[in-house]
C-alpha atoms as a PDB file:
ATOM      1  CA  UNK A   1      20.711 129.185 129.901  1.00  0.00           C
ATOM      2  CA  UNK A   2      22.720 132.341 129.140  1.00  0.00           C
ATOM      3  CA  UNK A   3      23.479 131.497 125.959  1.00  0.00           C
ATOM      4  CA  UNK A   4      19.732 130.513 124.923  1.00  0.00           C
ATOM      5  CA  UNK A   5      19.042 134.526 126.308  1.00  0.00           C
ATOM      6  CA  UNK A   6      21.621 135.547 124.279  1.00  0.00           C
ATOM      7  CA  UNK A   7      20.916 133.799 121.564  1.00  0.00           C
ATOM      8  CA  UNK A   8      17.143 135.018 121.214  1.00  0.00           C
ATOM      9  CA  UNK A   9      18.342 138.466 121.675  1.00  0.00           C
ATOM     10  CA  UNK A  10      20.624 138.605 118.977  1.00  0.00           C
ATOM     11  CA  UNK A  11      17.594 136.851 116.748  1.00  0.00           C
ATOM     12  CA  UNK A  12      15.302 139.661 117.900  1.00  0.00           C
ATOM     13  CA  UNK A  13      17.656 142.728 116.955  1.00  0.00           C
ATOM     14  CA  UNK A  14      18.203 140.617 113.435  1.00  0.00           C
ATOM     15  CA  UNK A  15      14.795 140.895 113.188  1.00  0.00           C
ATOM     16  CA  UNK A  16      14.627 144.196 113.611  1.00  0.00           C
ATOM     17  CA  UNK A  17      17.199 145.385 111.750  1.00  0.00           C
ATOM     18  CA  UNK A  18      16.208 143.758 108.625  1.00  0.00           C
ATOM     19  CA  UNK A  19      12.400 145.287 109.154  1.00  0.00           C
ATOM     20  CA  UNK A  20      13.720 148.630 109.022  1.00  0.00           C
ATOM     21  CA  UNK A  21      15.818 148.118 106.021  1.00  0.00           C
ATOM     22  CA  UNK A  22      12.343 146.643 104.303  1.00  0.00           C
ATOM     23  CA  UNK A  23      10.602 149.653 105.126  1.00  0.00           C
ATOM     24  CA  UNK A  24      13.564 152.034 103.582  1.00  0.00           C
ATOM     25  CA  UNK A  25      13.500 149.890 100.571  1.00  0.00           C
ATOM     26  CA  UNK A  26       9.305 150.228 100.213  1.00  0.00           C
ATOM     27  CA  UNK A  27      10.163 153.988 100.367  1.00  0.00           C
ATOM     28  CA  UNK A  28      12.501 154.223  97.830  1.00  0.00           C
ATOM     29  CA  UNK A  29      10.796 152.341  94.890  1.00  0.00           C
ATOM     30  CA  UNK A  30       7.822 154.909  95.686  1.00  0.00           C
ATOM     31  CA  UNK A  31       7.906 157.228  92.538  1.00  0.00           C
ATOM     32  CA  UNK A  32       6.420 161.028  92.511  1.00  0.00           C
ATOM     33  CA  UNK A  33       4.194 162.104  89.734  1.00  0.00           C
ATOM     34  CA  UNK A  34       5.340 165.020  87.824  1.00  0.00           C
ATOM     35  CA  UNK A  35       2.713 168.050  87.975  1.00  0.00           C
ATOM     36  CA  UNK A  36       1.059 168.475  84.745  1.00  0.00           C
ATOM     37  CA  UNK A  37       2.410 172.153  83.224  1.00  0.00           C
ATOM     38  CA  UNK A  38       0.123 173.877  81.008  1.00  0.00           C
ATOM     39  CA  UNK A  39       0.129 176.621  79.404  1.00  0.00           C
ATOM     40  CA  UNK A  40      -2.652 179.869  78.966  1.00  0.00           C
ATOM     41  CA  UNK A  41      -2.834 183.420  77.250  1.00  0.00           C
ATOM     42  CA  UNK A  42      -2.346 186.212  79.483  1.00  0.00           C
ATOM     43  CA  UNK A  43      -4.864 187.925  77.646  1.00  0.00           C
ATOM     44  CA  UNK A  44      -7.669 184.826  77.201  1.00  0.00           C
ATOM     45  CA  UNK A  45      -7.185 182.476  80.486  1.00  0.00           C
ATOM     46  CA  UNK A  46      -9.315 180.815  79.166  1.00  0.00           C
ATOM     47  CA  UNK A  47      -6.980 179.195  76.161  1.00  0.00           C
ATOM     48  CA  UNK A  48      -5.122 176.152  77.775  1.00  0.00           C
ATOM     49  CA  UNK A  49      -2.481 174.036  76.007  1.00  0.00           C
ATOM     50  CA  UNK A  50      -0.019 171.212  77.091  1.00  0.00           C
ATOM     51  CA  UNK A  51       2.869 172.715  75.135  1.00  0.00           C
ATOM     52  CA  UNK A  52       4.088 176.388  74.414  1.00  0.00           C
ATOM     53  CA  UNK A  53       2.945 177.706  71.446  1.00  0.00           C
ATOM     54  CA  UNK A  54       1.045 181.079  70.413  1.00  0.00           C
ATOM     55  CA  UNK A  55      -2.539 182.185  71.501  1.00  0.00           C
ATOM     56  CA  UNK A  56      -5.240 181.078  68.789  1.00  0.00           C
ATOM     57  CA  UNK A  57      -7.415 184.317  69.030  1.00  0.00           C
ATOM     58  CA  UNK A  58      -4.465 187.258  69.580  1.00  0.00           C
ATOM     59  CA  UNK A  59      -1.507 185.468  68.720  1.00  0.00           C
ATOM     60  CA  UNK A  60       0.509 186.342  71.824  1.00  0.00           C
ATOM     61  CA  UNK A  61       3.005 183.470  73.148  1.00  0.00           C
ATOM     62  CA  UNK A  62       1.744 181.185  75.798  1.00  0.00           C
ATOM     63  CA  UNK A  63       3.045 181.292  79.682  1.00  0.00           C
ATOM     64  CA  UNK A  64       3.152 179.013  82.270  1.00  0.00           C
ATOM     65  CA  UNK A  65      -0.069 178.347  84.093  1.00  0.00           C
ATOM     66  CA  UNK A  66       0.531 178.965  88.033  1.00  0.00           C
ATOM     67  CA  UNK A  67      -1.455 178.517  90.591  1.00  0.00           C
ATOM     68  CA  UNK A  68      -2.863 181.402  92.665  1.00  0.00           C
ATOM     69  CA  UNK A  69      -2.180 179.271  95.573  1.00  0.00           C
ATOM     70  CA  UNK A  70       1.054 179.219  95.270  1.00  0.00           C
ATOM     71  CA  UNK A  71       3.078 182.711  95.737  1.00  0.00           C
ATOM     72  CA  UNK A  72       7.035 182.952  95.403  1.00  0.00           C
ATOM     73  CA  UNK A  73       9.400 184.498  97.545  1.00  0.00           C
ATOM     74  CA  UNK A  74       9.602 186.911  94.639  1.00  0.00           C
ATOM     75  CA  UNK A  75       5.988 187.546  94.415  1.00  0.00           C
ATOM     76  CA  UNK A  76       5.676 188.358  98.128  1.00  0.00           C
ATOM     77  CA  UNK A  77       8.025 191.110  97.622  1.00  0.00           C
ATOM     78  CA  UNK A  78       6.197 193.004  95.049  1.00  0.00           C
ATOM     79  CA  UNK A  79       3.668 193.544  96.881  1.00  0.00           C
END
């Protein structure tokens, strides 16, 4: 009778320890969009473009488009 108790516990933490290894493996395979960078005039916000480049109505280079969500550390300290 020991051994049957002993058997079923050593199935059970089997079990269990193959679960959690499923559940790593599920987490690993899980990929993270890139965010979409685009790219505006400081002087026309309104001029958007997928790739770096030069403003169609002054001509000035493109820049990053940031959110005004998100601040930097370096941000922060300028003000």
């Amino acid at each position: 009778m020991a051994l049957a108790i002993l058997f079923s516990a050593a199935t059970v933490f089997a079990a269990d320890i193959n679960a959690g290894t499923a559940i790593s493996d599920s987490t690993k395979t899980k990929k993270v969009k890139p965010e979409k960078v685009q790219y505006t005039c400081t002087m026309h916000p309104e001029v958007l473009s997928d790739k770096p480049g030069k403003c169609p109505k002054c001509g000035m280079a493109l820049v990053k488009k940031t959110d005004a969500k998100k601040k930097t550390a370096s941000d922060k300290m300028k003000m």
